[in-house]
Protein backbone atom coordinates (compact mmCIF):
# COMPACT_ATOMS: atom_id res chain seq x y z
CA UNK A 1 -9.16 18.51 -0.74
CA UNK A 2 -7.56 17.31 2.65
CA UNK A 3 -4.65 15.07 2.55
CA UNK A 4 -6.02 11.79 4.36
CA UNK A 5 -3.36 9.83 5.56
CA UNK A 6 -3.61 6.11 6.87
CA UNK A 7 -2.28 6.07 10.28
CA UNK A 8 -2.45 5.16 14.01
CA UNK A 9 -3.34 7.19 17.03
CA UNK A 10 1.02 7.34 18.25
CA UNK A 11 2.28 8.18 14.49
CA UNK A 12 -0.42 11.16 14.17
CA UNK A 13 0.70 12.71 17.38
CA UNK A 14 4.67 12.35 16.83
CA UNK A 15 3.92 14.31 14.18
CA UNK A 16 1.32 16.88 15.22
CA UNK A 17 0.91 16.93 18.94
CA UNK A 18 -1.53 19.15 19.12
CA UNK A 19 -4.62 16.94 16.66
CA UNK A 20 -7.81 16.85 18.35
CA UNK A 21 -8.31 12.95 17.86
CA UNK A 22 -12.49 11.59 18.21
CA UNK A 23 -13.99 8.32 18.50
CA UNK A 24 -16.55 7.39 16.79
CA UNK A 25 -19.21 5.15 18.27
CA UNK A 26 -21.52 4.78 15.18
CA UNK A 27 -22.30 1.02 13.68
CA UNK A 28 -23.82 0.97 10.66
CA UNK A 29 -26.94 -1.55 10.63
CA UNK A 30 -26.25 -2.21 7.32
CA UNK A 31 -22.64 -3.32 7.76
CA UNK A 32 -23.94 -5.37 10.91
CA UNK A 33 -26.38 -6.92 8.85
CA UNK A 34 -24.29 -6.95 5.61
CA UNK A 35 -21.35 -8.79 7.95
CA UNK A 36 -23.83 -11.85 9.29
CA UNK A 37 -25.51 -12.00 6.00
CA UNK A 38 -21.86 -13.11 4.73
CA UNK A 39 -21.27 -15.08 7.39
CA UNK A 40 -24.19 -17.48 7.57
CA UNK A 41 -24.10 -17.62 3.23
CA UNK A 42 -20.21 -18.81 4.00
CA UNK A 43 -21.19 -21.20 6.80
CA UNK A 44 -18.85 -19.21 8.66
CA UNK A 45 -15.68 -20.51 6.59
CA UNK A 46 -13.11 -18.52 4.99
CA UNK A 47 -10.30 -19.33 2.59
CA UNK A 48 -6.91 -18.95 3.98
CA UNK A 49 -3.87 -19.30 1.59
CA UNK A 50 -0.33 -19.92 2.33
CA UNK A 51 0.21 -16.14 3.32
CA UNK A 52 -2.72 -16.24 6.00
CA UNK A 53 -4.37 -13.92 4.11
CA UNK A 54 -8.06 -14.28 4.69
CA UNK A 55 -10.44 -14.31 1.56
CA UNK A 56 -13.73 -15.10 1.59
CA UNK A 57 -15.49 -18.30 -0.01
CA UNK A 58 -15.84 -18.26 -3.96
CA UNK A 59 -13.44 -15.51 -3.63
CA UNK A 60 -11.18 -16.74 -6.47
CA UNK A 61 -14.45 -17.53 -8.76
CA UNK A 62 -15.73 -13.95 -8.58
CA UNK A 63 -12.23 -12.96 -10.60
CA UNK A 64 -12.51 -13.03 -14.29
CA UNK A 65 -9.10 -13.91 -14.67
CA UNK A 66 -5.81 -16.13 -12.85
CA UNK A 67 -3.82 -14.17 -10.24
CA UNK A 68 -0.64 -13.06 -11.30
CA UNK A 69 2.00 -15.82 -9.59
CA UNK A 70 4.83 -13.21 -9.99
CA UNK A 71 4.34 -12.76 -6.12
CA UNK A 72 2.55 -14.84 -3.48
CA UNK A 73 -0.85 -13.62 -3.84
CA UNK A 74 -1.49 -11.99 -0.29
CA UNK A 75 1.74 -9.90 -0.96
CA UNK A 76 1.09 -6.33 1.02
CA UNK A 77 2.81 -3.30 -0.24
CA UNK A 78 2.43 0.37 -2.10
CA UNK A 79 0.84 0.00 -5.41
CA UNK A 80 1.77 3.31 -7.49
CA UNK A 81 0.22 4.25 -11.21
CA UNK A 82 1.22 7.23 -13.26
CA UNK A 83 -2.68 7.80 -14.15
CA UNK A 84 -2.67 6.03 -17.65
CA UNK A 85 -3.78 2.40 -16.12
CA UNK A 86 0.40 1.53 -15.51
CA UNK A 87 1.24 0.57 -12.34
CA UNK A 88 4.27 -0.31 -9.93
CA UNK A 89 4.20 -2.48 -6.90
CA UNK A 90 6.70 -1.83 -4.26
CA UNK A 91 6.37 -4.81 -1.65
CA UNK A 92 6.55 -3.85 2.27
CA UNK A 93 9.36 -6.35 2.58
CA UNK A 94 11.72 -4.33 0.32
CA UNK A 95 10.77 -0.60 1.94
CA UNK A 96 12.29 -0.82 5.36
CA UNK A 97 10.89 0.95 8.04
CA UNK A 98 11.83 4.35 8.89
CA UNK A 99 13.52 4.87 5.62
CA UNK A 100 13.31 6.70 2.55
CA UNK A 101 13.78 4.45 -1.04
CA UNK A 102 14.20 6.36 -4.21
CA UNK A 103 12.94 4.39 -7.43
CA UNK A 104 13.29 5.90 -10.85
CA UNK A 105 10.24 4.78 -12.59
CA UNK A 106 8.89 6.30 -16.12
CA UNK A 107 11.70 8.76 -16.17
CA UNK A 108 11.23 10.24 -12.92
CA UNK A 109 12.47 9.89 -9.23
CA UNK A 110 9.88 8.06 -6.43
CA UNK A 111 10.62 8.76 -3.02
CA UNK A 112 8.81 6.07 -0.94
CA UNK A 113 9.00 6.58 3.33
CA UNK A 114 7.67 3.93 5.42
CA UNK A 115 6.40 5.71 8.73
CA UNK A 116 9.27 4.37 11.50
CA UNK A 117 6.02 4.50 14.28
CA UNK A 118 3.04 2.83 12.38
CA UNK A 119 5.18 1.19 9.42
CA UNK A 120 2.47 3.07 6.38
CA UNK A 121 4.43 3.99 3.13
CA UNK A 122 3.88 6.75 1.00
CA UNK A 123 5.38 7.68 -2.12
CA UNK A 124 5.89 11.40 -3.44
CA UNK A 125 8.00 12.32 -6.57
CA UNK A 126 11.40 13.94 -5.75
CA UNK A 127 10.23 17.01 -8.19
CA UNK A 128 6.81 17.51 -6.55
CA UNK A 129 3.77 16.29 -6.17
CA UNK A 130 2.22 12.68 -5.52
CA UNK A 131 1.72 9.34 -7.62
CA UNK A 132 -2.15 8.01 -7.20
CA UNK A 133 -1.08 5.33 -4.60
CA UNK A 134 -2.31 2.35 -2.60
CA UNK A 135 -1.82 0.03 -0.17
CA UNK A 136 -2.51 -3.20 -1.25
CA UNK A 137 -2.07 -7.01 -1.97
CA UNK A 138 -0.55 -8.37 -4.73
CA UNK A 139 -3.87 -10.48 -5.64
CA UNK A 140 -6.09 -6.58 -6.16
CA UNK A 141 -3.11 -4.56 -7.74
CA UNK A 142 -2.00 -7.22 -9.60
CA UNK A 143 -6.15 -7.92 -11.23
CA UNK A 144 -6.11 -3.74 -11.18
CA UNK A 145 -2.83 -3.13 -13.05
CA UNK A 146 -2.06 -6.47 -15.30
CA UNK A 147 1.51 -6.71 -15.92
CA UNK A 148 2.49 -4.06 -13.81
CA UNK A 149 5.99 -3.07 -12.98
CA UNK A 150 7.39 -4.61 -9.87
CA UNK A 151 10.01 -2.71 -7.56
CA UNK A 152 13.25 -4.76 -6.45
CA UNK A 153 15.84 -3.52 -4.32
CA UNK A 154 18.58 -3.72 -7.02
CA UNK A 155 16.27 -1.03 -9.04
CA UNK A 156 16.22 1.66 -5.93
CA UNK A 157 18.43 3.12 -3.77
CA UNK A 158 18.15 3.49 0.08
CA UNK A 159 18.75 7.57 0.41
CA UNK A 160 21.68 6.93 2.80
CA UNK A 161 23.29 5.84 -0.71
CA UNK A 162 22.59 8.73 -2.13
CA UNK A 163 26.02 11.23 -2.54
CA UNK A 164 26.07 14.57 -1.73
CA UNK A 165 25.89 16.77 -4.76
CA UNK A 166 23.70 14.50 -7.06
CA UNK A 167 20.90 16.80 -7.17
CA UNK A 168 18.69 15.12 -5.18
CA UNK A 169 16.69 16.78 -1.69
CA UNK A 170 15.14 14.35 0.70
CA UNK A 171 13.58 16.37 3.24
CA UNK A 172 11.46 14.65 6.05
C-alpha cells in the first residue's frame, strides 16, 4: 500500500527533492464525452450557493435527505471517522496553515497539520497510526456521517500550547 498524499508540484519537492515528477497527457474519451453529455442535459447552468460552491442542476434532488445547516453547506475541511460510520469534521478555517492542532476525540489524541506550502491537512493519532480521512464539504460529510461531531477551536489546542512535560511528541 503506498501512502498517496494530495499535494502540489512545490509542497512534494520541499519535502523530497529528489521525486521524479511525470505528466500525464492522457484524456479519457469517456470523461470528454461524459463532461459535454452533462453539459448540454444542464443547458450549461450550474447551481451556485452562497459559498460559490458549484453544484450541478437537480443536485439537491438527487439527495434523499436535507443538508445538515449546522455549517454553510460548501464548508471545505478534513472529515475524520474512527471506522464504525462516526465521524468528525474539522473545518479549514479553524486548522491554520502551517500548524499542528491536537483534538481529543473518542478518547484519543488527533494531530491535524495543514501543509504551510499547499495548505492540505492531514490528521494522524498522537499514539500511531492514521484516522480514515477526507477532504471534503460539509454538504458530502455531513449526508456521509449524519450527526457527526464537529471540531471548534475551544475543543483543540494549537501545539505551541502544549507544555513541556505533558506527554505529548509532535514531530514534523
Amino acid at each position: 500500500f503506498w501512502h498517496v498524499a494530495l499535494t502540489n508540484v512545490e509542497a512534494e519537492l520541499a519535502h523530497n527533492p529528489n521525486a521524479i515528477l511525470l505528466k500525464s497527457n492522457y484524456r479519457s474519451l469517456i470523461k470528454m464525452l461524459m463532461a459535454l453529455a452533462s453539459k448540454w442535459l444542464s443547458g450549461g447552468r450550474s447551481t451556485i450557493n452562497r459559498e460559490k460552491t458549484v453544484l450541478p442542476p437537480r443536485f439537491r434532488g438527487s439527495m434523499s435527505k436535507k443538508i445538515d445547516a449546522r455549517l454553510p453547506e460548501g464548508e471545505q475541511g478534513l472529515g475524520v471517522t474512527d471506522g464504525r460510520n462516526i465521524g468528525k469534521f474539522y473545518p479549514m478555517r479553524l486548522l491554520p496553515k502551517g500548524q499542528v492542532v491536537a483534538d481529543v476525540w473518542r478518547g484519543r489524541t488527533l494531530l491535524i497539520e495543514r501543509g504551510a506550502i499547499d495548505g492540505v491537512p492531514s490528521a494522524k493519532w498522537a499514539d500511531g497510526g492514521e484516522p480514515m480521512q477526507l477532504l471534503s464539504r460539509w454538504y458530502g460529510f455531513s449526508f456521509t456521517y449524519p450527526g457527526c461531531d464537529i471540531y471548534e477551536r475551544e475543543q483543540g489546542f494549537a501545539t505551541e500550547d502544549i507544555e513541556e512535560g505533558e506527554g505529548l511528541a509532535v514531530t514534523g
